[in-house]
PDB file of N, CA and C in Angstrom:
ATOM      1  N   UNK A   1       1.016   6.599  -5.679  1.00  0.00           N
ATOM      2  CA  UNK A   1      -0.187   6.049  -6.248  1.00  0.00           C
ATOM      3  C   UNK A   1      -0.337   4.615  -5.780  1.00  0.00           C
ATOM      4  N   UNK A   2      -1.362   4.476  -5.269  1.00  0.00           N
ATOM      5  CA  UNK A   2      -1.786   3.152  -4.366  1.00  0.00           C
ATOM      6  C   UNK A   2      -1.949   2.033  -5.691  1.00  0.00           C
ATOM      7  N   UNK A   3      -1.683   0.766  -5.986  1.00  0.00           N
ATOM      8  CA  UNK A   3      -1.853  -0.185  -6.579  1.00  0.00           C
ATOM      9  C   UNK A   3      -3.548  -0.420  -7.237  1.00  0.00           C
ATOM     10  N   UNK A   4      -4.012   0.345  -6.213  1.00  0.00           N
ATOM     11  CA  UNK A   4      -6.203   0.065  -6.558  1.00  0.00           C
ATOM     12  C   UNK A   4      -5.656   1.388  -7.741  1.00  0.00           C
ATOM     13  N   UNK A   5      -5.176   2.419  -7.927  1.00  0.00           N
ATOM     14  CA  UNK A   5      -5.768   3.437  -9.176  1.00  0.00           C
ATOM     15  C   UNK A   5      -5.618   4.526  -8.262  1.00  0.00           C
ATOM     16  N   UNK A   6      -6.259   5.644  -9.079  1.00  0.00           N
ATOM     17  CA  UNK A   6      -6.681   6.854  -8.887  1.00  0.00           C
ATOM     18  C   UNK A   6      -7.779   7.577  -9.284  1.00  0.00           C
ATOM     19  N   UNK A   7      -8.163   8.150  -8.598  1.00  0.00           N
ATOM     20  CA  UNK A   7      -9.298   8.941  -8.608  1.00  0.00           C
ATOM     21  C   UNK A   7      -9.527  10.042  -8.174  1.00  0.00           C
ATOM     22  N   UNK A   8      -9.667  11.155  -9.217  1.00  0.00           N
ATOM     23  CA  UNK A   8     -10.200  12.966  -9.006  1.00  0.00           C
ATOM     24  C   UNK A   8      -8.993  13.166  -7.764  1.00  0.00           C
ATOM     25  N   UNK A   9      -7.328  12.445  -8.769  1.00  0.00           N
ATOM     26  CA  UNK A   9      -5.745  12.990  -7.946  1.00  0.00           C
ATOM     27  C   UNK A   9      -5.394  14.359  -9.108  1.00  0.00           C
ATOM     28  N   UNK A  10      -4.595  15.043  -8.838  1.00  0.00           N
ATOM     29  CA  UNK A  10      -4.231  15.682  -9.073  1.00  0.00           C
ATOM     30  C   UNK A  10      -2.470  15.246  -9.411  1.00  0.00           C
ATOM     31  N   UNK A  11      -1.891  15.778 -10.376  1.00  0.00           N
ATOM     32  CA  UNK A  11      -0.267  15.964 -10.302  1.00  0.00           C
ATOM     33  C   UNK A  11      -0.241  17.176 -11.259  1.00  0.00           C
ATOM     34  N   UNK A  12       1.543  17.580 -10.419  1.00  0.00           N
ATOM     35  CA  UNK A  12       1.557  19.282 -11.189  1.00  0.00           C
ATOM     36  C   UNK A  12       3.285  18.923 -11.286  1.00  0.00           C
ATOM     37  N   UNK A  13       3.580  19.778 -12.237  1.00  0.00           N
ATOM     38  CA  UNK A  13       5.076  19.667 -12.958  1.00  0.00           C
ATOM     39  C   UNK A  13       5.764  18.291 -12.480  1.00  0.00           C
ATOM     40  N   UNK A  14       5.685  17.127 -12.553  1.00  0.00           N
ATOM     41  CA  UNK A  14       6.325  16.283 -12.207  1.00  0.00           C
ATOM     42  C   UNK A  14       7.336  15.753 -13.274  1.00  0.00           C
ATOM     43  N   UNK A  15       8.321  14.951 -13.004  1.00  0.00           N
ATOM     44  CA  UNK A  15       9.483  14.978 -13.799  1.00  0.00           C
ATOM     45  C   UNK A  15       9.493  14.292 -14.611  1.00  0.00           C
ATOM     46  N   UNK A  16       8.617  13.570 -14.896  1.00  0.00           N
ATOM     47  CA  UNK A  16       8.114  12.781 -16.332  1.00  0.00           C
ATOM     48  C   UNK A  16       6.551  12.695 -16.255  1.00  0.00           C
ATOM     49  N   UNK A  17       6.034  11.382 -15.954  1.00  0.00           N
ATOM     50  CA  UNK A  17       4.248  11.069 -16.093  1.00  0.00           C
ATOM     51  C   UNK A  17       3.769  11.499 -14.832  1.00  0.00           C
ATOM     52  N   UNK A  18       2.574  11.661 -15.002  1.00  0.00           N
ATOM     53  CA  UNK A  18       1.657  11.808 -13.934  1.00  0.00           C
ATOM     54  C   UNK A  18       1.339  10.801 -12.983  1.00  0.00           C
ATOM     55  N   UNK A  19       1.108   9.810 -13.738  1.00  0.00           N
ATOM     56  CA  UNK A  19       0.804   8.419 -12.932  1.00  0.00           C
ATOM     57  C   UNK A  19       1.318   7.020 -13.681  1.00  0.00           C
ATOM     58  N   UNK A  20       2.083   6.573 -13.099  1.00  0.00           N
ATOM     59  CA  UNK A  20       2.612   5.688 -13.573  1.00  0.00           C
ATOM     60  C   UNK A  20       2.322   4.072 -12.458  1.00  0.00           C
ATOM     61  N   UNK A  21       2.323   2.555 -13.500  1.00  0.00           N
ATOM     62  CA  UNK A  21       2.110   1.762 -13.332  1.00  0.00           C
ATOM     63  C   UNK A  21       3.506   0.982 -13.254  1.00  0.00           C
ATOM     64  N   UNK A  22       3.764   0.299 -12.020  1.00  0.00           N
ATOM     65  CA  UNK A  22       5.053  -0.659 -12.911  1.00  0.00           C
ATOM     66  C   UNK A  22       4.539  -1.917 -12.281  1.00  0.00           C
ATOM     67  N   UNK A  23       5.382  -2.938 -12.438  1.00  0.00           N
ATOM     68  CA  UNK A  23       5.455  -4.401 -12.451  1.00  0.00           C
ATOM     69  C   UNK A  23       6.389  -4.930 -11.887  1.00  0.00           C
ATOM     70  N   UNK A  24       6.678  -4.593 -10.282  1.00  0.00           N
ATOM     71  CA  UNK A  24       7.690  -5.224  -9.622  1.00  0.00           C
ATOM     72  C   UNK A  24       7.709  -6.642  -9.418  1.00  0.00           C
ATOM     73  N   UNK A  25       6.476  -7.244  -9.334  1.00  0.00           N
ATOM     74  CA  UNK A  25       6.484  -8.719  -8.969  1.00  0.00           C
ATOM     75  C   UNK A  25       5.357  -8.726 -10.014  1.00  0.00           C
ATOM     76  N   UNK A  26       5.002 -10.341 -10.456  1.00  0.00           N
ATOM     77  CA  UNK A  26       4.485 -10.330 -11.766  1.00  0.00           C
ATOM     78  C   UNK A  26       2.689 -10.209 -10.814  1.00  0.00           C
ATOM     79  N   UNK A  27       2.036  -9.508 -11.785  1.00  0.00           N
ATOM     80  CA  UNK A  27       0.263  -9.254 -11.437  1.00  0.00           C
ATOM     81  C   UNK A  27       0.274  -7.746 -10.438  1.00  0.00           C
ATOM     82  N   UNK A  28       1.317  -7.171 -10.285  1.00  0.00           N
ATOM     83  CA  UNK A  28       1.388  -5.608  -9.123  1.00  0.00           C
ATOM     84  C   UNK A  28       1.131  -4.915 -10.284  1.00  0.00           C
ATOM     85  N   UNK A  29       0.179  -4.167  -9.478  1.00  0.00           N
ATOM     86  CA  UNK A  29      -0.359  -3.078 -10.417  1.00  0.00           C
ATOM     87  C   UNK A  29      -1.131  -3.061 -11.705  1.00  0.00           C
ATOM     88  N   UNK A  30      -1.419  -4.475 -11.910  1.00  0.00           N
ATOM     89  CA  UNK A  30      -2.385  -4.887 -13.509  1.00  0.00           C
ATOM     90  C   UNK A  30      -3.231  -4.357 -12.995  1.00  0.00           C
ATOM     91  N   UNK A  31      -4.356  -4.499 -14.064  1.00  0.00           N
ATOM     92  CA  UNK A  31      -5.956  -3.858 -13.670  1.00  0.00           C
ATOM     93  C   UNK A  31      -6.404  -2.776 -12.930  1.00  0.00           C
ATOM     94  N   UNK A  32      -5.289  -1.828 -13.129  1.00  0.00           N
ATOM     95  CA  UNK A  32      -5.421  -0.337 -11.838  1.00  0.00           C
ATOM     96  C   UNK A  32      -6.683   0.194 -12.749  1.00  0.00           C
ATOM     97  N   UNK A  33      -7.169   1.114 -12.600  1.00  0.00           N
ATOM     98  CA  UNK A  33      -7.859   2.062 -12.774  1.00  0.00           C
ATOM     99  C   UNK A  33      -7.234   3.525 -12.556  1.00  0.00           C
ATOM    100  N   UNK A  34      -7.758   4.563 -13.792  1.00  0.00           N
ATOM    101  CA  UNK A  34      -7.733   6.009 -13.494  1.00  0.00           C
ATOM    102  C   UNK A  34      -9.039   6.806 -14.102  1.00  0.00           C
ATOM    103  N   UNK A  35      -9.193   7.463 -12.948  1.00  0.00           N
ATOM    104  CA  UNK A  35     -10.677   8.230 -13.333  1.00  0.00           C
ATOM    105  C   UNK A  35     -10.725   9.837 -12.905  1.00  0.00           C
ATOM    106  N   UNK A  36     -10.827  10.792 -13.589  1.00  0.00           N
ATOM    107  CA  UNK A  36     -11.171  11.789 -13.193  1.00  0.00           C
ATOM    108  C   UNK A  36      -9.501  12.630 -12.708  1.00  0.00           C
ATOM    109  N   UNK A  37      -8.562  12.188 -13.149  1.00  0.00           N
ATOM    110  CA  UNK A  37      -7.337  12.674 -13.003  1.00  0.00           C
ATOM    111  C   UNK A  37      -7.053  13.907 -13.399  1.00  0.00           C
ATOM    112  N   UNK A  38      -6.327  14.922 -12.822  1.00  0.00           N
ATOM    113  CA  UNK A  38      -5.395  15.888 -13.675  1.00  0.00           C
ATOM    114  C   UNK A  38      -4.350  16.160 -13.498  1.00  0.00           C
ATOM    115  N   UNK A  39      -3.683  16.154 -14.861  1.00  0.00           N
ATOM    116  CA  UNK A  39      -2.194  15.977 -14.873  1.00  0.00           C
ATOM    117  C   UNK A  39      -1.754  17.366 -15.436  1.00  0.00           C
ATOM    118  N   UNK A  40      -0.435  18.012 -15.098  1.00  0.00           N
ATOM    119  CA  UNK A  40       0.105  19.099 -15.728  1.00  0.00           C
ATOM    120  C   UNK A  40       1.536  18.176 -15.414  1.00  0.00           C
ATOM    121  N   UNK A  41       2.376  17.297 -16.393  1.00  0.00           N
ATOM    122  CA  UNK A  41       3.858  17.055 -16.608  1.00  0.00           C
ATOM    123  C   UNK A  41       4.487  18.309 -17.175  1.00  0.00           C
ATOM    124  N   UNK A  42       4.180  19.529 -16.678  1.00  0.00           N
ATOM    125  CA  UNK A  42       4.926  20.970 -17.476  1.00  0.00           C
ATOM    126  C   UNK A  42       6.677  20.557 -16.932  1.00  0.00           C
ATOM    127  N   UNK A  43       7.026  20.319 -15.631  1.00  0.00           N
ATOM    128  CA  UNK A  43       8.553  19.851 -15.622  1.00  0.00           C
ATOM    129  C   UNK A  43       9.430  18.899 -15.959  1.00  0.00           C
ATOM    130  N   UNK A  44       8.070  18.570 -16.891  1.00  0.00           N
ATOM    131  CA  UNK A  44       8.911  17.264 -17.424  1.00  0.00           C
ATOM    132  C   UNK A  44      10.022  16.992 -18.498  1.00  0.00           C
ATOM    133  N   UNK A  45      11.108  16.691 -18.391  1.00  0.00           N
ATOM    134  CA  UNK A  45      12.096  16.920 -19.807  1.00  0.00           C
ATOM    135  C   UNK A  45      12.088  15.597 -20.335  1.00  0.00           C
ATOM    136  N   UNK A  46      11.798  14.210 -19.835  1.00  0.00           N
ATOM    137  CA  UNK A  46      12.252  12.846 -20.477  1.00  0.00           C
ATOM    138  C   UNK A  46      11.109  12.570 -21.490  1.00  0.00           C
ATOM    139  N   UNK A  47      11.444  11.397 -21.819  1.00  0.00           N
ATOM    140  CA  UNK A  47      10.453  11.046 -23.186  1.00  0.00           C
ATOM    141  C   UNK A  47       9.058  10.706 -22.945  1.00  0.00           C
ATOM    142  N   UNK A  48       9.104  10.847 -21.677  1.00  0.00           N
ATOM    143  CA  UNK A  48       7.140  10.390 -21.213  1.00  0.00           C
ATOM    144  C   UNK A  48       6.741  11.409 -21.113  1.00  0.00           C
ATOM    145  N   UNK A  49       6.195  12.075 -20.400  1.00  0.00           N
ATOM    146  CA  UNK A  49       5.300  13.521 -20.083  1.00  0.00           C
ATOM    147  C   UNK A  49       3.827  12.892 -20.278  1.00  0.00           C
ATOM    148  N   UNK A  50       3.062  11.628 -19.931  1.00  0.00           N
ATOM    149  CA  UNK A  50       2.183  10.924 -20.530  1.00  0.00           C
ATOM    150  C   UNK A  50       1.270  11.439 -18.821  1.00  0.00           C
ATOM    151  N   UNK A  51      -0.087  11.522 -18.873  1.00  0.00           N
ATOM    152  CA  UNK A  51      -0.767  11.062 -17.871  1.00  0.00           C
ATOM    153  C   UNK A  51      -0.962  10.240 -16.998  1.00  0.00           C
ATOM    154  N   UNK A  52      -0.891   9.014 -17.994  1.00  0.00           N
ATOM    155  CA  UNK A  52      -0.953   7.721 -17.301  1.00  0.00           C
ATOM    156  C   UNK A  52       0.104   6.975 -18.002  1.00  0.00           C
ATOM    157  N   UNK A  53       0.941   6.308 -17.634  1.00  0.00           N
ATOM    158  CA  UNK A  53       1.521   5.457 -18.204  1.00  0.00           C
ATOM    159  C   UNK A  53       1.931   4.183 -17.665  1.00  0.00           C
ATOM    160  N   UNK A  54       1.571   3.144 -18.164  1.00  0.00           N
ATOM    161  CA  UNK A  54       1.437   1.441 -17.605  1.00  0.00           C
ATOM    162  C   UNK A  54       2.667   0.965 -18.601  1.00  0.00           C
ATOM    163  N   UNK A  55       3.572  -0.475 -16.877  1.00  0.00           N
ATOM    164  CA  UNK A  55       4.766  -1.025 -17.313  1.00  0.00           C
ATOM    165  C   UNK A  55       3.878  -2.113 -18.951  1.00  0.00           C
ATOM    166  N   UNK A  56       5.006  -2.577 -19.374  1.00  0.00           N
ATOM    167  CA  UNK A  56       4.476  -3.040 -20.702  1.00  0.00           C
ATOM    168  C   UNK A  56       3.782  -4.666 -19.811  1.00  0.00           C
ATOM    169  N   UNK A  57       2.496  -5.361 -20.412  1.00  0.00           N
ATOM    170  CA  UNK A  57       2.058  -6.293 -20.195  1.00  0.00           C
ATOM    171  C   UNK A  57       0.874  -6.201 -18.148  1.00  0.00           C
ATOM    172  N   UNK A  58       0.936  -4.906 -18.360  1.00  0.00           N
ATOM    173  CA  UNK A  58       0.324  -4.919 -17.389  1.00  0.00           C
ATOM    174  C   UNK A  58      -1.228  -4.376 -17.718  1.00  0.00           C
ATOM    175  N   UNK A  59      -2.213  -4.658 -18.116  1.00  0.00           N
ATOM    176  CA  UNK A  59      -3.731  -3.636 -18.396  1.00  0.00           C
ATOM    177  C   UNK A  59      -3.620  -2.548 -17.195  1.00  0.00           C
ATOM    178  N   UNK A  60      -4.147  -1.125 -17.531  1.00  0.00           N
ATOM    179  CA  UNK A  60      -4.340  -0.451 -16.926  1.00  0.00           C
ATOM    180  C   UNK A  60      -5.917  -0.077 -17.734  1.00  0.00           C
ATOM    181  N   UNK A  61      -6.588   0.863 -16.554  1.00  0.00           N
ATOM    182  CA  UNK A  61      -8.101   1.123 -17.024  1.00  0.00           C
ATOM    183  C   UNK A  61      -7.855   2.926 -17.004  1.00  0.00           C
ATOM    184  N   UNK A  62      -7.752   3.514 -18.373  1.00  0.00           N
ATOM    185  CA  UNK A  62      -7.979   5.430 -18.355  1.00  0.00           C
ATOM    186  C   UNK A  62      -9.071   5.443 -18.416  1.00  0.00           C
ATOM    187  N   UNK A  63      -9.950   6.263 -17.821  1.00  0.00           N
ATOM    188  CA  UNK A  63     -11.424   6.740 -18.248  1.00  0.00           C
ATOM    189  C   UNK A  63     -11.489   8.191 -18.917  1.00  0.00           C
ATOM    190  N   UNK A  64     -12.234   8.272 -20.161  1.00  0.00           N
ATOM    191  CA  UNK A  64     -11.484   9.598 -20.591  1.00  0.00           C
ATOM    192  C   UNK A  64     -11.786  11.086 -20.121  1.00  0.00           C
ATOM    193  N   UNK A  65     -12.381  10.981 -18.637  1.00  0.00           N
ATOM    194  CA  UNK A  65     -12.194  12.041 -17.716  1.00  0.00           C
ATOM    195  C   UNK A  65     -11.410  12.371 -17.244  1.00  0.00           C
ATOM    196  N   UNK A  66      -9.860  11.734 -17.547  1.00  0.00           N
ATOM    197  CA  UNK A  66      -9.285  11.971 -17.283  1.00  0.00           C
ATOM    198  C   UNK A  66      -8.212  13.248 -18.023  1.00  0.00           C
ATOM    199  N   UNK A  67      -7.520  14.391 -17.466  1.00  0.00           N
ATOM    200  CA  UNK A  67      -7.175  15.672 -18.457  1.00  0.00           C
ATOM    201  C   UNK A  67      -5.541  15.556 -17.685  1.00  0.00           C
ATOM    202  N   UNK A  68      -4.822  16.161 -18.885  1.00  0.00           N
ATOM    203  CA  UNK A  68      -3.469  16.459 -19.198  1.00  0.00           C
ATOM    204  C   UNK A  68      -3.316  17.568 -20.036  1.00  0.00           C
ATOM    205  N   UNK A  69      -2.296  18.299 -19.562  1.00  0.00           N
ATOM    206  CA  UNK A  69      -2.007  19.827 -19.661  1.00  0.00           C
ATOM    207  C   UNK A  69      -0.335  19.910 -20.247  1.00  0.00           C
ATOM    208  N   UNK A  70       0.314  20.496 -20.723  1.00  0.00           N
ATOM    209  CA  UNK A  70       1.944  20.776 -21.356  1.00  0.00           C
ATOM    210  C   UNK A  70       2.328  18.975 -21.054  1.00  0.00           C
ATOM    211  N   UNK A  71       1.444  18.271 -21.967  1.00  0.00           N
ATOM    212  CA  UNK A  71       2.381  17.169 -22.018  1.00  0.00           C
ATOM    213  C   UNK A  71       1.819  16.657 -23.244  1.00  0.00           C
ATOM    214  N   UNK A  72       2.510  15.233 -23.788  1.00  0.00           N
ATOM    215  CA  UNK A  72       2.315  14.228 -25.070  1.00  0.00           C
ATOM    216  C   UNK A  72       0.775  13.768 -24.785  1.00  0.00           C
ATOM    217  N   UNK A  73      -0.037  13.558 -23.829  1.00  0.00           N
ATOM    218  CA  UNK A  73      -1.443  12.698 -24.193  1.00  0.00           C
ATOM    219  C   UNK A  73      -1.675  12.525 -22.498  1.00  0.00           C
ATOM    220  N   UNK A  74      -3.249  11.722 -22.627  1.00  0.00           N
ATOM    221  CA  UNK A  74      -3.463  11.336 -21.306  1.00  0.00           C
ATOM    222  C   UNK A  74      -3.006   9.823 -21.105  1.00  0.00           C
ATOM    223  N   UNK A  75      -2.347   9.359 -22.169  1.00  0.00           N
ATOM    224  CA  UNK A  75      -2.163   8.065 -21.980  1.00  0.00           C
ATOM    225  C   UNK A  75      -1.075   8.198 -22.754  1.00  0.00           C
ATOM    226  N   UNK A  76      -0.040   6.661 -22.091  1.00  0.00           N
ATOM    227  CA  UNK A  76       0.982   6.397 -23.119  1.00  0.00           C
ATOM    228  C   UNK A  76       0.351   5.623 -24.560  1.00  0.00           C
ATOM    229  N   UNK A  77       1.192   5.386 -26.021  1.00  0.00           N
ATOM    230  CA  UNK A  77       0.657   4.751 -26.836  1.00  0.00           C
ATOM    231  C   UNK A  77       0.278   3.613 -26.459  1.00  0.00           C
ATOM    232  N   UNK A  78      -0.883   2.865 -26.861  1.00  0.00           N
ATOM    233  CA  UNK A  78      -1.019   1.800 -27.037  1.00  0.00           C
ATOM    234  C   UNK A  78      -2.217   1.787 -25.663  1.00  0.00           C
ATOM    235  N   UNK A  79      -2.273   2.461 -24.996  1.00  0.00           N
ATOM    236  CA  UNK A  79      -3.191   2.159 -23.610  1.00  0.00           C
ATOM    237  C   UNK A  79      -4.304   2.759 -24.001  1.00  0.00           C
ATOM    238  N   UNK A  80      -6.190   1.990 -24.293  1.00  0.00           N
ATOM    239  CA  UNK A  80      -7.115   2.967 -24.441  1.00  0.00           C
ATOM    240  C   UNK A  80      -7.692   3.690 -23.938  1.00  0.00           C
ATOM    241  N   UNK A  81      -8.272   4.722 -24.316  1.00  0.00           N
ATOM    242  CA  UNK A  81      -8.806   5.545 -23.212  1.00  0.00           C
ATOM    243  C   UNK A  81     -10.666   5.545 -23.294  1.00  0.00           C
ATOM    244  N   UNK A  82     -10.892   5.808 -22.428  1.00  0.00           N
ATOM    245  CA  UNK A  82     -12.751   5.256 -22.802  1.00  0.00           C
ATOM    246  C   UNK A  82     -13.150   5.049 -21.861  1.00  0.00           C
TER     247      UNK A  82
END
């Protein structure tokens, strides 16, 4: 997943989230965007199985076109979707 977001990607059984954000150097990956995603985390065994999930202190943007299938949500807690 490119640093700009995603858009109308696809992920299928992956081993935790669908799309994930982190924060290797401080400002990588803030302000991503996700739009039009679909997620199936069905292989997932760890505690995420989330659609999208952003490192802590980073904004990420869900749009709620975005869909998730055998997992916890399209977003981790705390991230809005809209």
């Amino acid at each position: 997943m490119s640093a700009a977001g995603g858009t109308d990607d696809k992920s299928r059984h992956t081993t935790n989230n669908g799309y994930e954000t982190h924060a290797q150097q401080p400002g990588w990956s803030c302000s991503t965007g996700f739009r039009g995603n679909k997620s199936d985390p069905s292989g997932a065994t760890g505690a995420g199985r989330y659609s999208n999930y952003s490192a802590s202190g980073c904004p990420v943007t869900v749009a709620a076109d975005n869909t998730v299938t055998s997992g916890h949500g399209v977003a981790n807690p705390g991230i809005p979707v809209g």
